[in-house]
N, C-alpha and C. Protein backbone atom coordinates (compact mmCIF):
# COMPACT_ATOMS: atom_id res chain seq x y z
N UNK A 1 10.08 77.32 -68.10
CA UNK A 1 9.75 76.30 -67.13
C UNK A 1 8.23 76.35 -66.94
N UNK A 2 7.98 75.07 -66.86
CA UNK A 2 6.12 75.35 -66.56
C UNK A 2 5.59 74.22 -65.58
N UNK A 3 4.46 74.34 -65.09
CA UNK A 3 4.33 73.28 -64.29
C UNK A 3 3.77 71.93 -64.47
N UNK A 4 4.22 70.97 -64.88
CA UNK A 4 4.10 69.69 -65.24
C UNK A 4 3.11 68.82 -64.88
N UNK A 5 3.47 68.78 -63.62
CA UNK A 5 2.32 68.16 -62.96
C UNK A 5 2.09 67.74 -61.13
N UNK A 6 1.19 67.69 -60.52
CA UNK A 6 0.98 67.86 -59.46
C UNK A 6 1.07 66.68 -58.89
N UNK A 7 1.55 65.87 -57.49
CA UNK A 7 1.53 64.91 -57.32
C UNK A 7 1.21 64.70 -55.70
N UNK A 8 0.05 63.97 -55.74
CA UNK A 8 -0.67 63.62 -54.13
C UNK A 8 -0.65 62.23 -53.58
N UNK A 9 -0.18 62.27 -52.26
CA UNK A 9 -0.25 60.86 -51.91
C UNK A 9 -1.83 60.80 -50.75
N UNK A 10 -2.28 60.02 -51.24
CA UNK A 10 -3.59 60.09 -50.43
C UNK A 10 -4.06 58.41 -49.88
N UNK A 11 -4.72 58.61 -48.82
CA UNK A 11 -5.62 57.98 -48.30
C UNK A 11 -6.13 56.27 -49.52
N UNK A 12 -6.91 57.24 -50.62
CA UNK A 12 -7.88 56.44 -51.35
C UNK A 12 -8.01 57.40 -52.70
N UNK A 13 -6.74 56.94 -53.96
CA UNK A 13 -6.43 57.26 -54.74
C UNK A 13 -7.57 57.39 -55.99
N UNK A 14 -8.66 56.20 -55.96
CA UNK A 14 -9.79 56.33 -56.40
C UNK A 14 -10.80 57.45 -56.25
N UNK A 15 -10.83 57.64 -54.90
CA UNK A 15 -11.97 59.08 -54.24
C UNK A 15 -11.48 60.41 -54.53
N UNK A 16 -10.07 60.36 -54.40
CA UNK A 16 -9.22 61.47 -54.68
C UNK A 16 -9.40 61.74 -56.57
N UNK A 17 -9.12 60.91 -57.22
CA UNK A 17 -9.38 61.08 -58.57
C UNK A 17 -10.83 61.44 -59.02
N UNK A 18 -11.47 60.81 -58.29
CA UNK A 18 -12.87 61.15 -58.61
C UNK A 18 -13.38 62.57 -58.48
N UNK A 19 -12.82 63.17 -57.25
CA UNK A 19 -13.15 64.64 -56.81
C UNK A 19 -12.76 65.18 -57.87
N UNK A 20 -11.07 64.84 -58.57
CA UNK A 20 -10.54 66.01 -60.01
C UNK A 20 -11.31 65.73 -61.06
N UNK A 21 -11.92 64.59 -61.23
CA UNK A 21 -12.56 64.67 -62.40
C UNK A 21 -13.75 65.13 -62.38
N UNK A 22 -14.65 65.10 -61.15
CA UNK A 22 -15.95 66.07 -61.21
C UNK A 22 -15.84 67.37 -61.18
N UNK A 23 -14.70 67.76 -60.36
CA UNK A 23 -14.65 69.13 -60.25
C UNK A 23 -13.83 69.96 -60.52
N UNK A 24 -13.15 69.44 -61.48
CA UNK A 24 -11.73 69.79 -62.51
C UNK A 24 -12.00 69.59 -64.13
N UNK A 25 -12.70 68.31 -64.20
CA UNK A 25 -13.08 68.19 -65.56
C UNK A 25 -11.70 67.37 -66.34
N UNK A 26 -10.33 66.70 -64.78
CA UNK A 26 -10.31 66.03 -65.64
C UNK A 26 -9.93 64.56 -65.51
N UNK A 27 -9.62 63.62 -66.48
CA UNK A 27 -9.72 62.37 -66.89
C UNK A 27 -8.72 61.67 -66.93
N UNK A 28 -9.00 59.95 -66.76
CA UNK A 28 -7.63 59.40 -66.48
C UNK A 28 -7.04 59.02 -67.89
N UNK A 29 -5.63 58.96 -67.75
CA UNK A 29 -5.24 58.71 -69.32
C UNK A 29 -5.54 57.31 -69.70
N UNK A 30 -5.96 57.95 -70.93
CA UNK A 30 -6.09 55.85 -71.53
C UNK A 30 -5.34 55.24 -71.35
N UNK A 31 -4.05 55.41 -71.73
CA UNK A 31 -2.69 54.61 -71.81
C UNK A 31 -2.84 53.97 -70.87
N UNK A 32 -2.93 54.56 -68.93
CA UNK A 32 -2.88 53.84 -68.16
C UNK A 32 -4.09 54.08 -67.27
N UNK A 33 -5.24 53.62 -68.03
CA UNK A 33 -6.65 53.16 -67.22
C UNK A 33 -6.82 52.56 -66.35
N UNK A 34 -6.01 51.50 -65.95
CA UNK A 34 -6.28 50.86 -64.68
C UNK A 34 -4.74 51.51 -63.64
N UNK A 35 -3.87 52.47 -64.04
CA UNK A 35 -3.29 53.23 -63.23
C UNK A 35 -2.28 51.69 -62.99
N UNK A 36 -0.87 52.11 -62.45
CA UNK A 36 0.16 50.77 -62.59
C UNK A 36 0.36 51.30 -60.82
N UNK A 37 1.30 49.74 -60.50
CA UNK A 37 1.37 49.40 -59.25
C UNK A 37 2.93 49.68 -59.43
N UNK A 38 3.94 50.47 -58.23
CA UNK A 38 4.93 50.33 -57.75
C UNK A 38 5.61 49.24 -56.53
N UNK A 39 6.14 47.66 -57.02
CA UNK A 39 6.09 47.06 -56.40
C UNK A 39 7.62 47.51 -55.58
N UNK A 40 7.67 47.32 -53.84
CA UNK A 40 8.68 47.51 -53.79
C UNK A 40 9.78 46.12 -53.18
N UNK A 41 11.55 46.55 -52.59
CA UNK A 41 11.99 45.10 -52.31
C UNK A 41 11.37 44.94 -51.26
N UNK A 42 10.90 45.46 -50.06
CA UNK A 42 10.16 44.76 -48.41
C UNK A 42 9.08 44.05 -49.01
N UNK A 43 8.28 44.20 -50.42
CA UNK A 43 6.76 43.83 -50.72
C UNK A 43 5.64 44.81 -50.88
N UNK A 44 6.10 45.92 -50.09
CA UNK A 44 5.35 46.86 -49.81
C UNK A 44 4.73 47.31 -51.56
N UNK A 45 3.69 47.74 -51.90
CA UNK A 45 3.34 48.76 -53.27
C UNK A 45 2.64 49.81 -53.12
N UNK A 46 3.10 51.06 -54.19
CA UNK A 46 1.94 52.31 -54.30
C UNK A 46 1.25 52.13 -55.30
N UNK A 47 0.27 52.46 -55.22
CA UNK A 47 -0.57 52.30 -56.78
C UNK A 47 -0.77 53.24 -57.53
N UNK A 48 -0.91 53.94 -58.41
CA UNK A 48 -0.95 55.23 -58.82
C UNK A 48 -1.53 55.47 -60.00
N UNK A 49 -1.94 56.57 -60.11
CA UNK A 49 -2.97 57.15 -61.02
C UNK A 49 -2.28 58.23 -62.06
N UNK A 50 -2.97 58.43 -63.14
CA UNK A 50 -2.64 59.35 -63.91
C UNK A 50 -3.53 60.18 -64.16
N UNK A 51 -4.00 61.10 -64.26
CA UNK A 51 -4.71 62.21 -64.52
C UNK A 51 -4.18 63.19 -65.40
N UNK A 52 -5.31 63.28 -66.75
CA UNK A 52 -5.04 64.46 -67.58
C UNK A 52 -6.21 65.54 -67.58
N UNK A 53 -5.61 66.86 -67.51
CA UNK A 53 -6.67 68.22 -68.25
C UNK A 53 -7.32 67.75 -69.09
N UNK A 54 -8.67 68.03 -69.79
CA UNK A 54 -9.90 67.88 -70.45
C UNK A 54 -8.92 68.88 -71.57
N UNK A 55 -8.26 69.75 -71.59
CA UNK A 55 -7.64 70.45 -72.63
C UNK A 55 -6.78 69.44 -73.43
N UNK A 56 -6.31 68.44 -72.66
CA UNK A 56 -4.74 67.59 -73.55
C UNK A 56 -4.74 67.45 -74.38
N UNK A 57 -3.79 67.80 -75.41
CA UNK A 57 -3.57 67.29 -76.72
C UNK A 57 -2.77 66.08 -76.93
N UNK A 58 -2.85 65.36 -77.89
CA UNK A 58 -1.66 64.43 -78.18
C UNK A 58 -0.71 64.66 -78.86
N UNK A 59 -0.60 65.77 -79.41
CA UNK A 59 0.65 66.21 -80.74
C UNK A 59 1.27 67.01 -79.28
N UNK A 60 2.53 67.31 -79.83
CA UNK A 60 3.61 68.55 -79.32
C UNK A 60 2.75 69.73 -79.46
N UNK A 61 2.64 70.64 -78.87
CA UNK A 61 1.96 71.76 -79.48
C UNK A 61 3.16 72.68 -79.02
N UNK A 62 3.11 73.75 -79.53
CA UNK A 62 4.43 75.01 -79.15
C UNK A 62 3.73 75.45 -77.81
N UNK A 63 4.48 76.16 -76.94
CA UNK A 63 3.70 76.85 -75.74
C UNK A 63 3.55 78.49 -76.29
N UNK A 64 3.62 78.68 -76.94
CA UNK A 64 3.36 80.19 -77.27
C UNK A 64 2.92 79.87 -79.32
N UNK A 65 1.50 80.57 -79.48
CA UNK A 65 1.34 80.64 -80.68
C UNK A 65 1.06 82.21 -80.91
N UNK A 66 1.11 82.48 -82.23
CA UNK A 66 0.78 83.94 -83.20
C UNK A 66 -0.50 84.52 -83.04
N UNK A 67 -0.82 85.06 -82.54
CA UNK A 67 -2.71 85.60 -82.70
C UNK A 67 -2.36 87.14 -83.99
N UNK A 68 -2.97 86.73 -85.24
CA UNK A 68 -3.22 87.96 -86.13
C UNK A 68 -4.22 88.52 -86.09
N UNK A 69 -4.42 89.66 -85.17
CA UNK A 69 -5.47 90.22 -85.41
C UNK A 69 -5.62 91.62 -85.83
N UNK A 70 -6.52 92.37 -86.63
CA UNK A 70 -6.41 93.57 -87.78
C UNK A 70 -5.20 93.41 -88.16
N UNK A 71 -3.56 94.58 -87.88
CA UNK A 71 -2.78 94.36 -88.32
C UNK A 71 -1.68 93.89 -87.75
N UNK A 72 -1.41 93.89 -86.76
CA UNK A 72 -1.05 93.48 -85.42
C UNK A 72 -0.66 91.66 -85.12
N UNK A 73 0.41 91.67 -84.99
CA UNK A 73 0.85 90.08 -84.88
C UNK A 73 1.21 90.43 -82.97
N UNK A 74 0.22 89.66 -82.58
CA UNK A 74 1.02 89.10 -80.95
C UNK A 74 1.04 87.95 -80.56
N UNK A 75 1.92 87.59 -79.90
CA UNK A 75 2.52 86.61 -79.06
C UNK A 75 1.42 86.50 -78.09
N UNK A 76 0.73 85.19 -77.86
CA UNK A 76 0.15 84.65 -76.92
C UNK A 76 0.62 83.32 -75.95
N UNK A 77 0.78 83.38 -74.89
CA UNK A 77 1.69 82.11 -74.08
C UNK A 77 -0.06 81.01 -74.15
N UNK A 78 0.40 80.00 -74.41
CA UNK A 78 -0.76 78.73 -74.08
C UNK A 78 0.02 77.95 -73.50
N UNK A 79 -0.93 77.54 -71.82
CA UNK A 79 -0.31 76.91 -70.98
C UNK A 79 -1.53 76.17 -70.70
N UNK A 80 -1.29 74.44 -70.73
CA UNK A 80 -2.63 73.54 -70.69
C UNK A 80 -1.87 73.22 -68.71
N UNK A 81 -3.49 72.91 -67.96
CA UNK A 81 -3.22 72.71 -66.72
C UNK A 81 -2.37 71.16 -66.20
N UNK A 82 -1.67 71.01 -65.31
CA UNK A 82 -0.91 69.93 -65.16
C UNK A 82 -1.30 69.10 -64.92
N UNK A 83 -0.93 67.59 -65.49
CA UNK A 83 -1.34 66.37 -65.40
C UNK A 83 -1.52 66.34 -63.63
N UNK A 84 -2.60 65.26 -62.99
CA UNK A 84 -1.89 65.10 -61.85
C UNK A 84 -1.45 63.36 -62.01
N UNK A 85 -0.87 63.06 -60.31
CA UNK A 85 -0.70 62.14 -60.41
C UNK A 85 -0.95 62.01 -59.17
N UNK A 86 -1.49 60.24 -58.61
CA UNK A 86 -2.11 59.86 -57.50
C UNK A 86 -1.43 58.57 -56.89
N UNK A 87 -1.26 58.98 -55.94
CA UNK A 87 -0.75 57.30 -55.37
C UNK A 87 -1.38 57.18 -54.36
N UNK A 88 -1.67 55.98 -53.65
CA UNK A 88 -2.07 55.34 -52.30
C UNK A 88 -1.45 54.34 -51.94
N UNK A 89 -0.85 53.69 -50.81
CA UNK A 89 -0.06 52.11 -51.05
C UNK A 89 -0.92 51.59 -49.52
N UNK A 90 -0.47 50.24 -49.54
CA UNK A 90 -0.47 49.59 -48.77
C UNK A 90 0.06 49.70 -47.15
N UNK A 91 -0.26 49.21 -45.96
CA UNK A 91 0.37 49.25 -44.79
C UNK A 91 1.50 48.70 -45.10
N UNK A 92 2.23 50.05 -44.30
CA UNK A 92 4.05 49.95 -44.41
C UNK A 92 5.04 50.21 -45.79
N UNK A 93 3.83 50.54 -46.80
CA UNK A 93 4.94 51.64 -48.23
C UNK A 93 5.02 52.72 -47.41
N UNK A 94 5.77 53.43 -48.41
CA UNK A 94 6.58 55.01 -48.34
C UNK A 94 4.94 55.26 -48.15
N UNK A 95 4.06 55.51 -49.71
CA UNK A 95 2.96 56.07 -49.24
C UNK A 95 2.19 56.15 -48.36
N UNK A 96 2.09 55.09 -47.90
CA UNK A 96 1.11 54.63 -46.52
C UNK A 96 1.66 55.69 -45.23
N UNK A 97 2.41 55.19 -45.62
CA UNK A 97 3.75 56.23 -44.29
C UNK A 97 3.39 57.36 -44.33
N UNK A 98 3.70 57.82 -45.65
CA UNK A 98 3.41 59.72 -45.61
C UNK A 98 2.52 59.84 -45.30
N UNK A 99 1.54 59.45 -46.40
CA UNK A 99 -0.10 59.61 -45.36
C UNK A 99 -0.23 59.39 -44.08
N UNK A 100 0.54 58.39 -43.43
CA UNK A 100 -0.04 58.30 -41.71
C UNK A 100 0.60 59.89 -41.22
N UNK A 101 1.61 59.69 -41.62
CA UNK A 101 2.66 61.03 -40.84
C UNK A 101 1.54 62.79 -41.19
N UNK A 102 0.47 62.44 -41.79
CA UNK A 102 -0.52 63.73 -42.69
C UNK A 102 -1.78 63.42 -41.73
N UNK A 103 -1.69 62.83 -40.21
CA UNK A 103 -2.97 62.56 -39.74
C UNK A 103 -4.32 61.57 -40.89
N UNK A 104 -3.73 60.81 -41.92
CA UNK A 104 -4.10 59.79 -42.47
C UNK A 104 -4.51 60.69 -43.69
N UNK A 105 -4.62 61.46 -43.63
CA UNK A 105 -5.23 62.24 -45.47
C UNK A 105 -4.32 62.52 -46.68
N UNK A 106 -3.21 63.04 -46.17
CA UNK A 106 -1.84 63.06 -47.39
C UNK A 106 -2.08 64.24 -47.49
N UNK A 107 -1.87 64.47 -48.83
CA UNK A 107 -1.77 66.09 -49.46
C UNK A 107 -1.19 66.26 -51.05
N UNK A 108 -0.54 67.67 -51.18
CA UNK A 108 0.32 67.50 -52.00
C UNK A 108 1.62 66.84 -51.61
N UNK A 109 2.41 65.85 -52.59
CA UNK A 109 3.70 65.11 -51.88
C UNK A 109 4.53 66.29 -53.16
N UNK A 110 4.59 66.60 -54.27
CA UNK A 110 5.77 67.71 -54.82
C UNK A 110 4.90 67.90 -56.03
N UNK A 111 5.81 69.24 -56.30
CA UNK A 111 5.52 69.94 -57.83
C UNK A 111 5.98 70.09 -58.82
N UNK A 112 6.01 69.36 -59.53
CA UNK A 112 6.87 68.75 -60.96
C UNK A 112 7.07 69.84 -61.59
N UNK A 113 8.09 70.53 -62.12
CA UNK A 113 8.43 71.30 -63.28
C UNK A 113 9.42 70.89 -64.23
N UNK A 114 8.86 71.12 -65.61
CA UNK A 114 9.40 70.69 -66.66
C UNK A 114 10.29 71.79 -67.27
N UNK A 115 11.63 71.17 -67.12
CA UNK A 115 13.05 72.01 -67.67
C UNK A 115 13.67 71.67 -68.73
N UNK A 116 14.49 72.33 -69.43
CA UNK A 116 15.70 72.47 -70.67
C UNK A 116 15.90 71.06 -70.36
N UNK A 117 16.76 70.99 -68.97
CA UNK A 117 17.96 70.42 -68.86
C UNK A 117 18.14 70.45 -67.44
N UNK A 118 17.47 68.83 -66.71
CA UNK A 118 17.00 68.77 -64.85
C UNK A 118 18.82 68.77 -64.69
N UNK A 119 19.50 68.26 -65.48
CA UNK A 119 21.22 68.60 -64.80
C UNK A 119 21.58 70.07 -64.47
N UNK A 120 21.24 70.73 -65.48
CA UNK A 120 21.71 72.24 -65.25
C UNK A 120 20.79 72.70 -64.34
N UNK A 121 19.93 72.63 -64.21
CA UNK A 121 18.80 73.42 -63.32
C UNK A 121 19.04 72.59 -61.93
N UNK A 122 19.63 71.43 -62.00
CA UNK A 122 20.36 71.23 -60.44
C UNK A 122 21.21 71.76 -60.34
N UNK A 123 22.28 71.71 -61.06
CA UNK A 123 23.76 72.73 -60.87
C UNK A 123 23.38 74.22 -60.44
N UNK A 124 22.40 74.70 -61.12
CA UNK A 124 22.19 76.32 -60.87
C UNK A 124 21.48 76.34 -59.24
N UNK A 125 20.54 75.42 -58.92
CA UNK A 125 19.90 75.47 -57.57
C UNK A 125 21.03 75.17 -56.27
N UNK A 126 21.91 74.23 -57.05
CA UNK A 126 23.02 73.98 -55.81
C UNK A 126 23.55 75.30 -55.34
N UNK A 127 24.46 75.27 -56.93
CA UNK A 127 25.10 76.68 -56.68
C UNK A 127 24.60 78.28 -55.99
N UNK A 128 23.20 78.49 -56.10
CA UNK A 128 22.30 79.38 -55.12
C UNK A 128 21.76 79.08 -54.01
N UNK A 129 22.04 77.96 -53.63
CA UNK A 129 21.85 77.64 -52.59
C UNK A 129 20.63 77.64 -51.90
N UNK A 130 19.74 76.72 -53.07
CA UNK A 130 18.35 76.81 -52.60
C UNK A 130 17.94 75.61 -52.47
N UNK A 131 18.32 74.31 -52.41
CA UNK A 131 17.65 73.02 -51.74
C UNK A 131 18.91 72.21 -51.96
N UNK A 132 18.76 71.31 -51.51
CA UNK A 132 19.59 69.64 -51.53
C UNK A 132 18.68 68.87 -52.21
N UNK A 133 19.09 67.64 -53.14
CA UNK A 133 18.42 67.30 -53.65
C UNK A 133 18.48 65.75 -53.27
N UNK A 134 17.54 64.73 -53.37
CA UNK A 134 17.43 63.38 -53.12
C UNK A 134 18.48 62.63 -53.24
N UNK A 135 18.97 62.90 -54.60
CA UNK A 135 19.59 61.75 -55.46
C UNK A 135 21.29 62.75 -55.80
N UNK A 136 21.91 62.45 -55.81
CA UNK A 136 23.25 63.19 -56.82
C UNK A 136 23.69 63.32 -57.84
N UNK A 137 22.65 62.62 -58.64
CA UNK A 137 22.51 62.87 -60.28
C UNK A 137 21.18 62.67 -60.56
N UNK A 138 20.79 63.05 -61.73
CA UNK A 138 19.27 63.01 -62.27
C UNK A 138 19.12 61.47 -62.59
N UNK A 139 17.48 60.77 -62.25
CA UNK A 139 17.42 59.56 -62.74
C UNK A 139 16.92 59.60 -64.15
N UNK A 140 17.36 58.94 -65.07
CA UNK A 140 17.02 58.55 -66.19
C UNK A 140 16.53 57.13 -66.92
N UNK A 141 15.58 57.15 -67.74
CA UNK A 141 14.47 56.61 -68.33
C UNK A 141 14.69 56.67 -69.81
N UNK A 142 14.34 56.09 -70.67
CA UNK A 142 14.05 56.54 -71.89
C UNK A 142 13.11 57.23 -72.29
N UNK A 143 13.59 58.77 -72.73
CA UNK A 143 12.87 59.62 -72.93
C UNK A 143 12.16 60.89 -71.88
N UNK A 144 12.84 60.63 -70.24
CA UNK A 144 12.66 61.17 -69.51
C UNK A 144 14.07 60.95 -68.06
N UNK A 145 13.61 62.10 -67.68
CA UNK A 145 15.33 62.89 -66.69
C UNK A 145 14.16 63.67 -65.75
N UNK A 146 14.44 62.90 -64.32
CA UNK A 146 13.94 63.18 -63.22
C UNK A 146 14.80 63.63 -62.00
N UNK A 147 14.64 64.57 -61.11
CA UNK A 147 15.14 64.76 -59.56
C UNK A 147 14.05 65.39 -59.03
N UNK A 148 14.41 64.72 -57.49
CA UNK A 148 13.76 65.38 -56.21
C UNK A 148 14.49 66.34 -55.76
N UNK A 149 13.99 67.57 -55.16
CA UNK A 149 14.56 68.33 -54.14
C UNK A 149 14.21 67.48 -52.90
N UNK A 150 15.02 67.78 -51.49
CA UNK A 150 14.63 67.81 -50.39
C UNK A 150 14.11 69.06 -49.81
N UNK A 151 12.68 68.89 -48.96
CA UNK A 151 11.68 69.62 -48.76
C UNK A 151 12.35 71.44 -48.73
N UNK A 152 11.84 72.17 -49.36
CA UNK A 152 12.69 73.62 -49.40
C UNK A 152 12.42 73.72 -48.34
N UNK A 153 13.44 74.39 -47.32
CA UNK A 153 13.82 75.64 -46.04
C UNK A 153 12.63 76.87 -46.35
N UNK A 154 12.32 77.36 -47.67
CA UNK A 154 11.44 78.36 -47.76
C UNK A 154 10.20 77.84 -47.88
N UNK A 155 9.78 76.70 -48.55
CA UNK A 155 8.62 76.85 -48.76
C UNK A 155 7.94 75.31 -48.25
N UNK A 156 8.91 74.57 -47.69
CA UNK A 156 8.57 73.26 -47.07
C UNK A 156 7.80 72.36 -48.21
N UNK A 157 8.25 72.73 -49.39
CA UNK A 157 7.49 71.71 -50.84
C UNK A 157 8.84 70.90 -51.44
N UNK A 158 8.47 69.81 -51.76
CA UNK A 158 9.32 69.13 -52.82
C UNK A 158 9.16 69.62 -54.00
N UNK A 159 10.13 69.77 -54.55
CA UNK A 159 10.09 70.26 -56.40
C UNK A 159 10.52 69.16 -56.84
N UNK A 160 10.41 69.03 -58.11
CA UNK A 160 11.03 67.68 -58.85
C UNK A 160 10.75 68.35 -60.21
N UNK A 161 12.33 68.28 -60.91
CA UNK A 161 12.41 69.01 -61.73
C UNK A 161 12.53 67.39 -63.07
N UNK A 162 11.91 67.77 -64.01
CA UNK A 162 10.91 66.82 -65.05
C UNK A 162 11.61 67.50 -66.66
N UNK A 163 12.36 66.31 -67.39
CA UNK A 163 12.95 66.87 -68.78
C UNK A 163 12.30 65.47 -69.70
N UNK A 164 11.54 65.45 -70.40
CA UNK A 164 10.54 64.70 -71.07
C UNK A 164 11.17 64.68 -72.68
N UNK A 165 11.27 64.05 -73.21
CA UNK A 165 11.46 63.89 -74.44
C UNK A 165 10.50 63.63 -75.19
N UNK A 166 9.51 62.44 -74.27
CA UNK A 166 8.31 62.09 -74.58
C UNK A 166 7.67 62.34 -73.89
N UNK A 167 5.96 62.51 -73.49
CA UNK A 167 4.98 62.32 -72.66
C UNK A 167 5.18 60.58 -72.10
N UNK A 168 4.53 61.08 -70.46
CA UNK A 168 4.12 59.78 -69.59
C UNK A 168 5.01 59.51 -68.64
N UNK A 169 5.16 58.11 -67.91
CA UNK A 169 5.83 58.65 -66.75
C UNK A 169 6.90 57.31 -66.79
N UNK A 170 8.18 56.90 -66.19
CA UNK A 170 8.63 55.77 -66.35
C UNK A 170 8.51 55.16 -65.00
N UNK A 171 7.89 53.58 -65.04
CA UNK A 171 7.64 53.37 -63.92
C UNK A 171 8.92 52.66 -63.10
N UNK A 172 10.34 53.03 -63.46
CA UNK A 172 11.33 52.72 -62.74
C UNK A 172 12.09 53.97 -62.20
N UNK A 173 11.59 55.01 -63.14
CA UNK A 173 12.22 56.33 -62.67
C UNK A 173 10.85 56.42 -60.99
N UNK A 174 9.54 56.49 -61.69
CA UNK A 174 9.06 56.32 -60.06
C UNK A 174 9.42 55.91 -59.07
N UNK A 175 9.50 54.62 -58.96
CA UNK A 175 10.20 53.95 -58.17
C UNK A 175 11.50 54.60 -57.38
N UNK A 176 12.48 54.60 -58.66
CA UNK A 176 13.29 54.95 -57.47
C UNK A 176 13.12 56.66 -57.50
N UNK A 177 12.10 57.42 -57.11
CA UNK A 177 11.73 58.52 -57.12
C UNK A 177 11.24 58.82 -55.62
N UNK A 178 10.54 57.85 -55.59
CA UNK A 178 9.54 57.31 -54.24
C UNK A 178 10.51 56.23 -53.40
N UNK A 179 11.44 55.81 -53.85
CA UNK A 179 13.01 55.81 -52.72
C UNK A 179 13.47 57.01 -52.00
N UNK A 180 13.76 57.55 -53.13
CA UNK A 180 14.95 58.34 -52.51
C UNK A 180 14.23 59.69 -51.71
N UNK A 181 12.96 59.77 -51.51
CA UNK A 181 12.39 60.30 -50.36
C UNK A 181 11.84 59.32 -49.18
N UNK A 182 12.32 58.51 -48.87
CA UNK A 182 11.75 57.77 -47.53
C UNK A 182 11.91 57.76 -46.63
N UNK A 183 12.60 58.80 -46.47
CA UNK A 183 13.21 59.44 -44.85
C UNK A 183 12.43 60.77 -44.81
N UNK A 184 11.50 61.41 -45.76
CA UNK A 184 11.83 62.84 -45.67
C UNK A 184 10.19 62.49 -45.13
């Protein structure tokens, strides 16, 4: 399991991006340069950003490669830092909301981790009895399998457990992602 990617609802999704890229080093993805809009049914929208590490590759890379050195073969783990992602919306979205409910600044809203298999890794969290989750089955996308936890009892964070087939994000799995927390 590793950590995928970080996700903030803020104020002013532009200023907020700007800070990671001066002082993180990193950059918005090409794919989605002008960042896509979540329209919702009241009218309400979030807008949102993508952010990649200055490390990203575009191929698959393995997370662990071979280092040979003299005679000696070891195992090295390579772990590139997590995409983030940014939203801000309008008066009266979910986002707008959270942020007001944050004294207007936001924060982190959850912490994406990328699993085997987000079904089993809900089944195993139920069964230990470590969060409730948004939704009662994982949402699915082509090429991607999403859930929310509801905020942990231990650590007061959303997790959202992330099974990718491909890189990027689906903007209907968002959606109803950023539903099914609008009470929390």
């Amino acid at each position: 399991m590793r950590l995928d990617h970080v996700a903030y609802r803020v104020a002013d999704r532009h200023k907020t991006a700007e800070f990671f890229i001066t002082c993180f080093g990193y950059r918005i993805d090409e794919k989605l340069k002008e960042g896509f809009d979540i329209t919702f049914e009241d009218g309400t929208i979030a807008k949102c950003l993508v952010l990649i590490p200055s490390e990203k590759y575009t191929e698959n890379l393995p997370w662990e490669t071979h280092i040979f050195g003299n005679i000696i073969e070891e195992k090295q783990s390579y772990h590139l830092p997590p995409e983030i992602f940014i939203s801000d919306g309008n008066d009266g979205s979910i986002v707008k909301n959270w942020v007001n409910k944050r004294d207007g600044v936001g924060g982190i809203h959850h912490l994406a981790y990328q699993v085997e298999s987000v079904e089993e890794k809900m089944k195993e969290w139920v069964e230990k009895g470590f969060v409730e989750f948004t939704t009662e089955a994982p949402l699915k996308c082509e090429g991607i399998t999403q859930v929310f936890t509801k905020p942990s009892e231990l650590t007061g964070v959303i997790y959202e457990f992330i099974e990718r087939g491909i890189h990027g994000f689906c903007q209907d799995n968002v959606k109803d992602l950023m539903n099914s927390t609008k009470g929390l």
